[in-house]
C-alpha atoms as a PDB file:
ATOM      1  CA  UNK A   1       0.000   0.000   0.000  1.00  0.00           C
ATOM      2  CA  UNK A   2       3.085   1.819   0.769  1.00  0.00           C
ATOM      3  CA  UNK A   3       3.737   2.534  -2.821  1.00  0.00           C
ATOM      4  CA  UNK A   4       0.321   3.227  -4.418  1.00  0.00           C
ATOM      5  CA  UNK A   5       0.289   5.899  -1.646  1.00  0.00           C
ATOM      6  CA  UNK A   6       3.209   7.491  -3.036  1.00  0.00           C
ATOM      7  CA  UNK A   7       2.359   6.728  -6.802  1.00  0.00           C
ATOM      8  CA  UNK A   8      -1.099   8.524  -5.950  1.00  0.00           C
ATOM      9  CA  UNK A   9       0.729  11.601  -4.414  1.00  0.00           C
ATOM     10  CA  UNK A  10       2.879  11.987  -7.396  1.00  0.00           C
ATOM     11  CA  UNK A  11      -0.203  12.172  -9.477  1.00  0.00           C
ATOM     12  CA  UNK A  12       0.581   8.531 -11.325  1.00  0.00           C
ATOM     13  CA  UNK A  13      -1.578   6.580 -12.150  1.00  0.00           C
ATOM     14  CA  UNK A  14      -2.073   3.242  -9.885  1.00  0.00           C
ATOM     15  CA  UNK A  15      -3.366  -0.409 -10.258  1.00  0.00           C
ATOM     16  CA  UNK A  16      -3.135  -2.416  -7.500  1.00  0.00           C
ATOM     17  CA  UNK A  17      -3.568  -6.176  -7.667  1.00  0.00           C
ATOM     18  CA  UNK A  18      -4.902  -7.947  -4.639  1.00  0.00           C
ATOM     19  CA  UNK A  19      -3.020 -10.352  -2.786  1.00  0.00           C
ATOM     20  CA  UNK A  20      -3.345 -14.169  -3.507  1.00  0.00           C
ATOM     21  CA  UNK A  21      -3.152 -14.806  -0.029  1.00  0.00           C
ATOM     22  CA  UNK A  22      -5.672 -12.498   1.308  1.00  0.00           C
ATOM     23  CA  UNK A  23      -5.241  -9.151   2.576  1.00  0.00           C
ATOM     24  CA  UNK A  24      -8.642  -7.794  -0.040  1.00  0.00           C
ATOM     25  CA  UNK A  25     -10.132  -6.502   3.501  1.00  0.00           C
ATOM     26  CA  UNK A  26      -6.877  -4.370   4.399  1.00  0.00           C
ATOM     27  CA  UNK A  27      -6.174  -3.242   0.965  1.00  0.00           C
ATOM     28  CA  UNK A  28      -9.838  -1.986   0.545  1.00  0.00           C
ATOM     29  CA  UNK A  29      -9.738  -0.273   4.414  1.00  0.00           C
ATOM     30  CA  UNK A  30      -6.367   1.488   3.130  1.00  0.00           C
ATOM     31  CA  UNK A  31      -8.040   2.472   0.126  1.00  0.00           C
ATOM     32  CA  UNK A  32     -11.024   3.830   1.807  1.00  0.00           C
ATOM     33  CA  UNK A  33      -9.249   6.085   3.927  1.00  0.00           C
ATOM     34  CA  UNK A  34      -6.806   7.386   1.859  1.00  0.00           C
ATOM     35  CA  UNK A  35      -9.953   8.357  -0.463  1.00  0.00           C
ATOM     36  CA  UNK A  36     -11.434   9.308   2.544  1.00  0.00           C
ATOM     37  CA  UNK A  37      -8.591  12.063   3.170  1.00  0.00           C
ATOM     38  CA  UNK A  38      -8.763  13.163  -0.576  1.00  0.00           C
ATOM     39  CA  UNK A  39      -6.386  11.239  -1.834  1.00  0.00           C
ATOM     40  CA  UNK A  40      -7.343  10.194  -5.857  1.00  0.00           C
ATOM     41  CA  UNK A  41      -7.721   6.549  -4.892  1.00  0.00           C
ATOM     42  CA  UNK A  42     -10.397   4.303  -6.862  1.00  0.00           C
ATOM     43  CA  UNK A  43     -10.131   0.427  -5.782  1.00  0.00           C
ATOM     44  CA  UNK A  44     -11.313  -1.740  -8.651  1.00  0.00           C
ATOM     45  CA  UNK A  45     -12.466  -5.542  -8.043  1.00  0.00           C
ATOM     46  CA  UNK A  46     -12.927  -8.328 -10.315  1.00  0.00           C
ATOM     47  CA  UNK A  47     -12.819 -11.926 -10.983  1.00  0.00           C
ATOM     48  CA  UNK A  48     -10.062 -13.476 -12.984  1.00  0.00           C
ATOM     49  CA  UNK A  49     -10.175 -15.935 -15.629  1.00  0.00           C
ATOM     50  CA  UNK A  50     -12.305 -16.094 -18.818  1.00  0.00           C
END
């Protein structure tokens, strides 16, 4: 999350791919706030596969 923060800061653009492992709860929390504090955040969720 560390560096989507800073990639949002510097005005980049950002995609952030979920862990495989988990962690969809803490990245979507992170994201909330930091959108939350007007940071240009949008958190985009999918399925994969065909």
């Amino acid at each position: 999350m560390h560096a989507v923060l800073v990639q949002a800061v510097a005005g980049n653009a950002v995609i952030a791919k979920t862990p495989t492992e988990g962690g969809v709860a803490c990245l979507a929390l992170a994201s909330a706030l930091a959108a939350r504090e007007g940071v240009p955040l949008t958190l985009l969720g999918g399925s994969a596969g065909s």
